[in-house]
C-alpha atoms as a PDB file:
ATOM      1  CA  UNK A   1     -21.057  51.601  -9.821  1.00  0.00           C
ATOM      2  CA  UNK A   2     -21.817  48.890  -7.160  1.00  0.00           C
ATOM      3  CA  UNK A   3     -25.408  46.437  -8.779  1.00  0.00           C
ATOM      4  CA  UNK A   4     -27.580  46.358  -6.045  1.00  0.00           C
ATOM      5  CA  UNK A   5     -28.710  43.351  -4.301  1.00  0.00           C
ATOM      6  CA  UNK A   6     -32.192  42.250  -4.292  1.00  0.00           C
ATOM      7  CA  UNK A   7     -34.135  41.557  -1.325  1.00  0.00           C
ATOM      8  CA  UNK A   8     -35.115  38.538   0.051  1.00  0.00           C
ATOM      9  CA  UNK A   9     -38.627  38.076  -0.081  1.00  0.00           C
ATOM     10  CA  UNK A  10     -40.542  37.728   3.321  1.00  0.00           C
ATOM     11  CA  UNK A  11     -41.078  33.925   4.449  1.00  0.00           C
ATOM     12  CA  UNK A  12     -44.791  35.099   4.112  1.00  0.00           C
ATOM     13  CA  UNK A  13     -45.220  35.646   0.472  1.00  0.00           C
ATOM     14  CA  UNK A  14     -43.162  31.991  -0.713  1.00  0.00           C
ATOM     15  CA  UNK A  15     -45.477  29.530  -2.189  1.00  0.00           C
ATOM     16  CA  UNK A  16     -46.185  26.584  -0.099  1.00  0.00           C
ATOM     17  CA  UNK A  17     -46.737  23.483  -2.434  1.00  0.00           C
ATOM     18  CA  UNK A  18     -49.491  21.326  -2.381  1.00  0.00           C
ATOM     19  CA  UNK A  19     -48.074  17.791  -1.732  1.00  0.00           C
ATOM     20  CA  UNK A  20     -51.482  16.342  -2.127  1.00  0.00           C
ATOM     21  CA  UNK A  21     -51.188  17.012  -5.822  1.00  0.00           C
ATOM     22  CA  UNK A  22     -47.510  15.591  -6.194  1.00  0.00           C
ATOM     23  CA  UNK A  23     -47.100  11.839  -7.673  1.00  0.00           C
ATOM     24  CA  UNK A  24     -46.456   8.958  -5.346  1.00  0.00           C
ATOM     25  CA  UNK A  25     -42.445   8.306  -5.564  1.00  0.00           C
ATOM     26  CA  UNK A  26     -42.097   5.047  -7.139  1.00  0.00           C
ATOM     27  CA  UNK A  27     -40.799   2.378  -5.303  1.00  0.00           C
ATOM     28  CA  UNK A  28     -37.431   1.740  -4.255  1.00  0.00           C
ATOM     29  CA  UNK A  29     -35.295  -0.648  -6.974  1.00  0.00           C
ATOM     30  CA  UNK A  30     -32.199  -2.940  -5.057  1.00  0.00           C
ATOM     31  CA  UNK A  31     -28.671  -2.668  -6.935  1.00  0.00           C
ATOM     32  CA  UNK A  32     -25.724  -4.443  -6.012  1.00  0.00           C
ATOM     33  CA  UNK A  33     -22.792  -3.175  -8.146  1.00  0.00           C
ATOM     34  CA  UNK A  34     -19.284  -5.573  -7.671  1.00  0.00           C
ATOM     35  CA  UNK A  35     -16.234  -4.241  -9.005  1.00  0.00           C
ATOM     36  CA  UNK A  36     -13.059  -6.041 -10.126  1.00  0.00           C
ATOM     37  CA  UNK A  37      -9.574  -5.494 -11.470  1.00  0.00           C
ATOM     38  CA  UNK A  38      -8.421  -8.059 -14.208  1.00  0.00           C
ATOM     39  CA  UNK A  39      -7.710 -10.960 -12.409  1.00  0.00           C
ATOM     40  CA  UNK A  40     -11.378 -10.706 -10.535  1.00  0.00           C
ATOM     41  CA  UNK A  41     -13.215 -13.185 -12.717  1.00  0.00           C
ATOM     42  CA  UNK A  42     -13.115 -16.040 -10.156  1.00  0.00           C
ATOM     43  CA  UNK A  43     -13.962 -13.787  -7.115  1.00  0.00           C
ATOM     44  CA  UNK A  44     -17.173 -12.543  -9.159  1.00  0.00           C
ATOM     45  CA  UNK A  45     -18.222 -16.270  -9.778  1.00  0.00           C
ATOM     46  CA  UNK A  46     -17.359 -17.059  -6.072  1.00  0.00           C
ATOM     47  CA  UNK A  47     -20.039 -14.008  -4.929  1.00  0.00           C
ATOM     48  CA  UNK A  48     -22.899 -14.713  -7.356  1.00  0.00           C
ATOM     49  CA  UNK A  49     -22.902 -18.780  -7.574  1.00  0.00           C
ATOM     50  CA  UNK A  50     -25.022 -19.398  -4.404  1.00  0.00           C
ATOM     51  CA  UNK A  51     -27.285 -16.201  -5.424  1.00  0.00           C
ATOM     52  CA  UNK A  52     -30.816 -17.786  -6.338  1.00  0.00           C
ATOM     53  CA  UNK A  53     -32.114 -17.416  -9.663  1.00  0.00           C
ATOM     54  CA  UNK A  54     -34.780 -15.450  -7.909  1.00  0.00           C
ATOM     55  CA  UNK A  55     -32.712 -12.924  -6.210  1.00  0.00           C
ATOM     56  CA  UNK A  56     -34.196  -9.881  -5.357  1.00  0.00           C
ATOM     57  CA  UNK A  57     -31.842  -7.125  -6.516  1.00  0.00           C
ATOM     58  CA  UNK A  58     -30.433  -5.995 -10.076  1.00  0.00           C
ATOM     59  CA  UNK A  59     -26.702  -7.218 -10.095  1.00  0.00           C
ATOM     60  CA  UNK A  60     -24.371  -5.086 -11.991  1.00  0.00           C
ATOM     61  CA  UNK A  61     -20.642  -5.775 -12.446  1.00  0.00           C
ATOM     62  CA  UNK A  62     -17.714  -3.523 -13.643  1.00  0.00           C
ATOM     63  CA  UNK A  63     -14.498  -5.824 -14.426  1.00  0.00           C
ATOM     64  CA  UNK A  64     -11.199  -4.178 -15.636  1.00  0.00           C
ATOM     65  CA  UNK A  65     -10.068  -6.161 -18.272  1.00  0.00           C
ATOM     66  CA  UNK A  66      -6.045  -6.013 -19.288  1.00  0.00           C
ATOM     67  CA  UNK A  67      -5.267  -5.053 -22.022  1.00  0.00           C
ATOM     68  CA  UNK A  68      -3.877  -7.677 -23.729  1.00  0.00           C
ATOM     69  CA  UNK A  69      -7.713  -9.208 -23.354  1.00  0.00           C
ATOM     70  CA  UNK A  70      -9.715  -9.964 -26.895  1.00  0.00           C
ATOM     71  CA  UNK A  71     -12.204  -8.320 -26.893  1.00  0.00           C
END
């Protein structure tokens, strides 16, 4: 016995929302993500010396450490 399908529902009876109601999207937040094998440590310093203390983005790094590293 075949399950019938249901039918769309005319364009006419969807709800249109009411953006006026939504929140405001909140502001936009910078990220720079670096990413580096083992040996990377000295390229990462290289990037983010001259970066001012007062840099205007989040800075996140992900370094591969070998694993013979301490921990």
């Amino acid at each position: 016995m075949a399950i019938p399908e249901a039918a769309p529902a005319p364009e006419d009876e969807l709800p249109t929302p009411d953006l006026s109601t939504q929140p405001p999207l909140p502001p936009t937040f910078p990220i720079v993500a670096i990413a580096a094998s083992a040996g990377g440590l000295q390229a990462i310093s290289r990037v983010l010396s001259p970066l001012p203390v007062n840099f205007p983005a989040a800075v996140v790094i992900v370094q591969h450490l070998s694993p013979n590293a301490g921990a």
